[in-house]
N, C-alpha and C. Protein backbone atom coordinates (compact mmCIF):
# COMPACT_ATOMS: atom_id res chain seq x y z
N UNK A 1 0.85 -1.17 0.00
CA UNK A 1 0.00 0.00 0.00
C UNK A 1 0.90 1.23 0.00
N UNK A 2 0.87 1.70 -0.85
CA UNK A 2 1.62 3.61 -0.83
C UNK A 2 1.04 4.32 -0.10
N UNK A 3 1.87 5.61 -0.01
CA UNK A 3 1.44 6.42 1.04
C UNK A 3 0.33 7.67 0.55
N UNK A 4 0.14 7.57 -0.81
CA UNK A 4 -0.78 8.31 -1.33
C UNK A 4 -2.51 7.52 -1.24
N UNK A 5 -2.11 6.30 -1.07
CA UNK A 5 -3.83 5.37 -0.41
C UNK A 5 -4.38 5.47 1.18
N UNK A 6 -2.65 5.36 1.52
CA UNK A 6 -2.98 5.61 2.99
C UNK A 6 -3.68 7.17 3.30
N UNK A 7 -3.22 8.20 2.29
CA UNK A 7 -3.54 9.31 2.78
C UNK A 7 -5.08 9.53 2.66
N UNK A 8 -5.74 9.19 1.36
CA UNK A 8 -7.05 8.81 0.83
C UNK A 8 -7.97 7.97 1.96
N UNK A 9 -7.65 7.39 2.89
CA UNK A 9 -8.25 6.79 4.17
C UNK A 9 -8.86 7.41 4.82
N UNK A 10 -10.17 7.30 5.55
CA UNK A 10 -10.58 8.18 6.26
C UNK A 10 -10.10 7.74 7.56
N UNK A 11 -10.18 8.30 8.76
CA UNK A 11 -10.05 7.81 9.90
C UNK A 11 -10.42 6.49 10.45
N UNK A 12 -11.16 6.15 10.23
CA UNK A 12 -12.08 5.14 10.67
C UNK A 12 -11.75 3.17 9.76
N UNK A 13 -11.44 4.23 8.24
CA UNK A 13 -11.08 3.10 7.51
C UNK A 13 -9.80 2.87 8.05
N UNK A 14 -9.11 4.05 8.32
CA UNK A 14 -7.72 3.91 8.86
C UNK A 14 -6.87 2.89 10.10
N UNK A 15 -7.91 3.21 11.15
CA UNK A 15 -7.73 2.33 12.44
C UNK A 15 -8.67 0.99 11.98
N UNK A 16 -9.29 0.78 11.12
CA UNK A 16 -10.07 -0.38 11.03
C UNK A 16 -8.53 -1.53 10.11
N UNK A 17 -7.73 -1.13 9.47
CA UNK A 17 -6.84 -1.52 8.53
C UNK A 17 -5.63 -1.86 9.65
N UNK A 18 -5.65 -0.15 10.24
CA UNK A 18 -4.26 -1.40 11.29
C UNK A 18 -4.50 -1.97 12.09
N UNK A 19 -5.42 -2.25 12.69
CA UNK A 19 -6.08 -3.82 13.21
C UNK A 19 -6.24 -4.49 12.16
N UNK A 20 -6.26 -4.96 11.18
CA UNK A 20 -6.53 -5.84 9.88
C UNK A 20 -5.25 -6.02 9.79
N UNK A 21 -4.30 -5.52 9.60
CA UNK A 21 -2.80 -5.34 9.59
C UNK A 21 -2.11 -6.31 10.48
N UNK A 22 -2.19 -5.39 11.67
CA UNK A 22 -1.69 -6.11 12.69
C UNK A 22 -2.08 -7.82 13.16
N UNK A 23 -3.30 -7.92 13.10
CA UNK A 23 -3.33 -9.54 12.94
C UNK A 23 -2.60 -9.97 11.96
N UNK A 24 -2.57 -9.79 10.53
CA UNK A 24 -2.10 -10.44 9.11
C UNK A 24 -0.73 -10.70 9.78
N UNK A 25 0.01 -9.35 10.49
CA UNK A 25 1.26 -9.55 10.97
C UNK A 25 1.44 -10.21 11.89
N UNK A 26 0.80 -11.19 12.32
CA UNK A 26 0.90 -11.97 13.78
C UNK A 26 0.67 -13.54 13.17
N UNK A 27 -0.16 -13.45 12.37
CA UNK A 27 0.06 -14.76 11.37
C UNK A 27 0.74 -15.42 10.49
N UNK A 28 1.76 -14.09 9.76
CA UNK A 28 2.48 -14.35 10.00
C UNK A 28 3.72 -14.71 10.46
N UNK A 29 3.86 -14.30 11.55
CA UNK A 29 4.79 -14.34 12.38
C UNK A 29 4.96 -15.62 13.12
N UNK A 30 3.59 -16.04 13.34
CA UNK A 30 3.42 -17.64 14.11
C UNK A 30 3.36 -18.80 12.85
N UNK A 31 3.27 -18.46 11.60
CA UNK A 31 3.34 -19.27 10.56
C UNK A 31 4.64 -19.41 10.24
N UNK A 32 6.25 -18.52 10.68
CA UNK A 32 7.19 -18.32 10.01
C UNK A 32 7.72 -19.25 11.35
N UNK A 33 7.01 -18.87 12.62
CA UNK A 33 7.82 -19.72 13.92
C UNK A 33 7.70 -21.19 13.72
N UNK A 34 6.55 -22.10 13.17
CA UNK A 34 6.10 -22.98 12.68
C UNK A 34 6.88 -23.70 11.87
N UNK A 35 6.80 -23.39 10.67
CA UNK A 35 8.09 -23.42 9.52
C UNK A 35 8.42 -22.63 9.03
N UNK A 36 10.07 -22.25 8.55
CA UNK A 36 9.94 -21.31 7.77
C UNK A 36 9.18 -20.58 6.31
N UNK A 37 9.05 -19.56 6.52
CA UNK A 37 7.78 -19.53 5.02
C UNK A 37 8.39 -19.04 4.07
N UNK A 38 8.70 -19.03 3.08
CA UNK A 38 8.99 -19.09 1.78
C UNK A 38 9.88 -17.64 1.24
N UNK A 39 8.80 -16.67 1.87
CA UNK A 39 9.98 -15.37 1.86
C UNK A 39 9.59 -14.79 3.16
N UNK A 40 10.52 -14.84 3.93
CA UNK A 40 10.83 -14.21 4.96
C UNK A 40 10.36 -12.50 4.90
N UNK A 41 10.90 -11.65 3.79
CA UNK A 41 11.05 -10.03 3.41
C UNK A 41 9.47 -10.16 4.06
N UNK A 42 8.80 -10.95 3.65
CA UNK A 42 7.07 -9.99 3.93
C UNK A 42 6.55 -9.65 5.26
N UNK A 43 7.56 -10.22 6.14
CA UNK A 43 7.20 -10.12 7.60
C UNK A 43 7.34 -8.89 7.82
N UNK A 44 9.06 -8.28 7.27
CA UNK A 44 9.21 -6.59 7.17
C UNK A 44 8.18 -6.46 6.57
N UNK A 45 8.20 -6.15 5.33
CA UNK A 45 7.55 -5.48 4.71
C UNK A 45 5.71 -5.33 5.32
N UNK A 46 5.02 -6.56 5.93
CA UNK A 46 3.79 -6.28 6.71
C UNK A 46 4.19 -5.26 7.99
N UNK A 47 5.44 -5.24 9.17
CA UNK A 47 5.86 -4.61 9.71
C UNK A 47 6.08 -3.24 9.36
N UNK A 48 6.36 -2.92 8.33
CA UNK A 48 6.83 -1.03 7.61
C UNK A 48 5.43 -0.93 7.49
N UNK A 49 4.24 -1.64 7.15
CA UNK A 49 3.07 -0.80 6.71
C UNK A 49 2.09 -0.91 7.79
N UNK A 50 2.46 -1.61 9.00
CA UNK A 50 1.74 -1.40 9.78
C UNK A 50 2.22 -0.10 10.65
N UNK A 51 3.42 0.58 10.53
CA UNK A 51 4.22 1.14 11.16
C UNK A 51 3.87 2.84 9.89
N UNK A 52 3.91 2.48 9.47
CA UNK A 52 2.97 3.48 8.18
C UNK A 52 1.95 4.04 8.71
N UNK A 53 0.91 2.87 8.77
CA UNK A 53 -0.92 3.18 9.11
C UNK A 53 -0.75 4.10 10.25
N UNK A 54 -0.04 3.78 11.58
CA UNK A 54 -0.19 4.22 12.66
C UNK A 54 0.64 5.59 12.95
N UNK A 55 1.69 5.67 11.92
CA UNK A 55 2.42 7.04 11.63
C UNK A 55 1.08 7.65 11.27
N UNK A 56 0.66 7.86 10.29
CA UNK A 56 -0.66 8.66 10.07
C UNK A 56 -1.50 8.34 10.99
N UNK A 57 -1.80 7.55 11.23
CA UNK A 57 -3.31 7.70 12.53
C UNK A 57 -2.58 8.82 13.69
N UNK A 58 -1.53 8.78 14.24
CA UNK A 58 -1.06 9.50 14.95
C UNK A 58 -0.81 11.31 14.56
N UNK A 59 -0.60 11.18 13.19
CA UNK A 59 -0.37 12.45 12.52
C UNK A 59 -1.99 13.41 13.00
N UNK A 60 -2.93 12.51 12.70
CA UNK A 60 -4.13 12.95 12.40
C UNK A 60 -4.80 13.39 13.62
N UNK A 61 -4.78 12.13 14.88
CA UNK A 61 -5.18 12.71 16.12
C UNK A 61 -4.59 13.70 16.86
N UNK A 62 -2.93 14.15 16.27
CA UNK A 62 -2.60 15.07 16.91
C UNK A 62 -2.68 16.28 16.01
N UNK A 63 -2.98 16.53 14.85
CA UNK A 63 -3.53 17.77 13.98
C UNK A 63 -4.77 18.25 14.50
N UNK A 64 -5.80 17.20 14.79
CA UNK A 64 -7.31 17.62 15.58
C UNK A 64 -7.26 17.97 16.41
N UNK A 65 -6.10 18.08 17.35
CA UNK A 65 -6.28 18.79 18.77
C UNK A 65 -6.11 19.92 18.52
């Protein structure tokens, strides 16, 4: 996801995604502890965009104050 979709998010879709996120990233994380999975990179790469979502969710609740 780019940062020009993330920006297009409303709030709501926003925190609804990094909870959607953050599980995906926990599955795989316990799927990679299991066996290793095939490409490793996506664990980062789910990690940078969950770390993304919440950079902006944070941007946003502190612009509204």
């Amino acid at each position: 996801m780019k940062n020009k979709d993330i920006l297009a998010l409303t709030d709501v879709e926003l925190s609804d995604k990094v909870k959607q996120e953050k599980e995906s990233l926990g599955k795989l994380k316990l799927n990679h502890n299991v066996s290793p999975i095939e490409n490793p990179i996506k664990i980062r790469d789910a990690r940078k965009l969950v770390a993304r979502l919440q950079t902006e969710l944070t941007k946003r609740k502190t612009a509204a104050k």
